[in-house]
C-alpha atoms as a PDB file:
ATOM      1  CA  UNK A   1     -28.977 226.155 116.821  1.00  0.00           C
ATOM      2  CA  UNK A   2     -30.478 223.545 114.269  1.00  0.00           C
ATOM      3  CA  UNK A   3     -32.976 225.406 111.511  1.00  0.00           C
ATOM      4  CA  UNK A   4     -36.265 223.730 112.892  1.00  0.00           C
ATOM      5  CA  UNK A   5     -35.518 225.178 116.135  1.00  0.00           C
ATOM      6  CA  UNK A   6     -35.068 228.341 114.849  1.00  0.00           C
ATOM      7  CA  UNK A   7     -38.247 227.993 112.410  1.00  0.00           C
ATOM      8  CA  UNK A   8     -40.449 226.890 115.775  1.00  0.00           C
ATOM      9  CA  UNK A   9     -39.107 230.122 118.113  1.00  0.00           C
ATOM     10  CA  UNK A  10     -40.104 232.107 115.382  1.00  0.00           C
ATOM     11  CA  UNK A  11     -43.511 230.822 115.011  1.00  0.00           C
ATOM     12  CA  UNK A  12     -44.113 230.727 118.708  1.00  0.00           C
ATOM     13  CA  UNK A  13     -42.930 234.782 118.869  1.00  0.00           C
ATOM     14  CA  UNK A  14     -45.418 235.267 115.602  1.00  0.00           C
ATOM     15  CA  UNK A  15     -48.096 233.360 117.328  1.00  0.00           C
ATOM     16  CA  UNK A  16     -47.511 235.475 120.899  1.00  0.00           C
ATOM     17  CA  UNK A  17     -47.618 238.372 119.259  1.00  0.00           C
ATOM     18  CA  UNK A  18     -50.701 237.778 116.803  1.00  0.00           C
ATOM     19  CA  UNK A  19     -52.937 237.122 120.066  1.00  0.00           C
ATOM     20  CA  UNK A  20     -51.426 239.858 122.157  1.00  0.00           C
ATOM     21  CA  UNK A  21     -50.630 237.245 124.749  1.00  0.00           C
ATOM     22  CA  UNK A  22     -47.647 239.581 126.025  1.00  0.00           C
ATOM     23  CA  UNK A  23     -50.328 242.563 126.263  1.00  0.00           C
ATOM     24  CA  UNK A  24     -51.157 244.058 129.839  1.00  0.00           C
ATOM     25  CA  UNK A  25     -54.946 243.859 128.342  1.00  0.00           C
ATOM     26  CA  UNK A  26     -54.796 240.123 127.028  1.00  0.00           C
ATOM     27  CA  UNK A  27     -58.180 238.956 125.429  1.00  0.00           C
ATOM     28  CA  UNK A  28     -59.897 242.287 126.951  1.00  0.00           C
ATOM     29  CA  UNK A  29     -59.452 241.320 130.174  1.00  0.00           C
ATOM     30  CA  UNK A  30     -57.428 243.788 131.783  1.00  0.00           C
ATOM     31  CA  UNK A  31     -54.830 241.927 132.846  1.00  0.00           C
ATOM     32  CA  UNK A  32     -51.879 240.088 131.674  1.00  0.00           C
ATOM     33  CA  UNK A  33     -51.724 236.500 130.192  1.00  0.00           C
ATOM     34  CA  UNK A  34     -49.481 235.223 133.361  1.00  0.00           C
ATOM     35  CA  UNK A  35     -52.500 236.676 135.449  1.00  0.00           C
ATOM     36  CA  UNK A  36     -54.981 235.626 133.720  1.00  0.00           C
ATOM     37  CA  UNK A  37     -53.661 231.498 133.439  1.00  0.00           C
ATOM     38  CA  UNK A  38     -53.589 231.741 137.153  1.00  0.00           C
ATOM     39  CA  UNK A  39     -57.095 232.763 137.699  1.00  0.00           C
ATOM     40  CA  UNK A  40     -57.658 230.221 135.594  1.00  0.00           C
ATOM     41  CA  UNK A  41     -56.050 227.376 137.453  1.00  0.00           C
ATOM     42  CA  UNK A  42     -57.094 229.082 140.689  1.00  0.00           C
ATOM     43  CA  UNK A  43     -60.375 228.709 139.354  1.00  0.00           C
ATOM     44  CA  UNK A  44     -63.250 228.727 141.445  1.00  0.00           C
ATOM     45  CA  UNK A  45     -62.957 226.225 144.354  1.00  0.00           C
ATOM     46  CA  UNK A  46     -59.217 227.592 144.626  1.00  0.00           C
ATOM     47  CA  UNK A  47     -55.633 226.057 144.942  1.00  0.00           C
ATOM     48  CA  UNK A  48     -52.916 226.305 146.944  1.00  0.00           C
ATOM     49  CA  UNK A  49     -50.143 228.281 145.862  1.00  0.00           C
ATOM     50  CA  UNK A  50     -47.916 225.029 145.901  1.00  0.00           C
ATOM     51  CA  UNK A  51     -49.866 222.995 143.754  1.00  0.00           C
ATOM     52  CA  UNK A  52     -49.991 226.025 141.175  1.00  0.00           C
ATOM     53  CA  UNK A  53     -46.941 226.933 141.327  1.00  0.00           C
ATOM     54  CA  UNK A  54     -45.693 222.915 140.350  1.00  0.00           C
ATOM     55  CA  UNK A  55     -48.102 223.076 138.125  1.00  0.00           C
ATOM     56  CA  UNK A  56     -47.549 226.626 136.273  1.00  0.00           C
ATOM     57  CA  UNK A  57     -43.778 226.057 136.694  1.00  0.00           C
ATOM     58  CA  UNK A  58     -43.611 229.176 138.597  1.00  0.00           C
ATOM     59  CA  UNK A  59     -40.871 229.865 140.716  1.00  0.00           C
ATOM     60  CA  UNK A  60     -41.701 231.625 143.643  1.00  0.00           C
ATOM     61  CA  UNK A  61     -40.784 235.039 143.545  1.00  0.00           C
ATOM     62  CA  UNK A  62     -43.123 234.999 140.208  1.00  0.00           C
ATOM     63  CA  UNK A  63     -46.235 233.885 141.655  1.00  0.00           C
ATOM     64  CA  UNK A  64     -45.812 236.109 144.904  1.00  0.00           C
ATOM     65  CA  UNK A  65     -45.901 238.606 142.660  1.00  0.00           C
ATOM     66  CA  UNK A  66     -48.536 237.484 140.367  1.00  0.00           C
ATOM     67  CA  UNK A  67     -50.886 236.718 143.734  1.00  0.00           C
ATOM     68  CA  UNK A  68     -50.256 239.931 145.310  1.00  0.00           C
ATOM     69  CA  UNK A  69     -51.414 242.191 142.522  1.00  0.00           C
ATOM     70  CA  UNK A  70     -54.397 240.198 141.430  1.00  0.00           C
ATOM     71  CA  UNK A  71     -55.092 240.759 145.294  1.00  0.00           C
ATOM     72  CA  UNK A  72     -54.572 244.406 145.332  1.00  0.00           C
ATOM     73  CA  UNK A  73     -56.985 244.455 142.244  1.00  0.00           C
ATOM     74  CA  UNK A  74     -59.597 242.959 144.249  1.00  0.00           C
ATOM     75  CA  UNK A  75     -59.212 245.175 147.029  1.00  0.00           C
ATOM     76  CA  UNK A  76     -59.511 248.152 144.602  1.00  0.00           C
ATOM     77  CA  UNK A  77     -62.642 246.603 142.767  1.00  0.00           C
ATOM     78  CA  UNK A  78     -64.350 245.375 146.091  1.00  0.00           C
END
C-alpha cells in the first residue's frame, strides 16, 4: 500500500467520523447517511429503484433493504 493511499483512507475515516456520517442519527435526521442519500436521490418526483441503484452503486440486496425500512418508517409515522 503506497503512503498517499494510506494518508487519504485515513483522512476519509477522520472526515466520516468528524460528521457522524456512520451515525444512525446523521445530521439530526434520524436516520442513517445510506438512508438519508437515497431520499435524497429519490427526491421528490421519485426514481426507480434501477436508476438509483446504478446510480448509488448499490447492489441489490442493499437497497431492498434500505427501501424497505424507510417504508416501514413511513407506515409508522403515517
Amino acid at each position: 500500500m503506497d503512503h498517499q493511499g494510506s494518508r487519504l483512507r485515513s483522512f476519509n475515516r477522520t472526515v466520516t467520523r468528524r460528521i457522524g456520517a456512520l451515525e444512525d442519527d446523521f445530521m439530526g435526521r434520524h436516520r442513517p447517511l445510506g438512508e438519508s442519500r437515497l431520499l435524497f436521490e429519490i427526491g421528490p418526483a421519485g426514481a426507480r429503484v434501477q436508476r438509483l441503484r446504478t446510480r448509488l452503486g448499490l447492489d441489490s440486496g442493499y437497497a431492498s433493504r434500505m427501501l424497505q425500512s424507510l417504508e416501514a418508517e413511513g407506515r409508522a409515522i403515517a
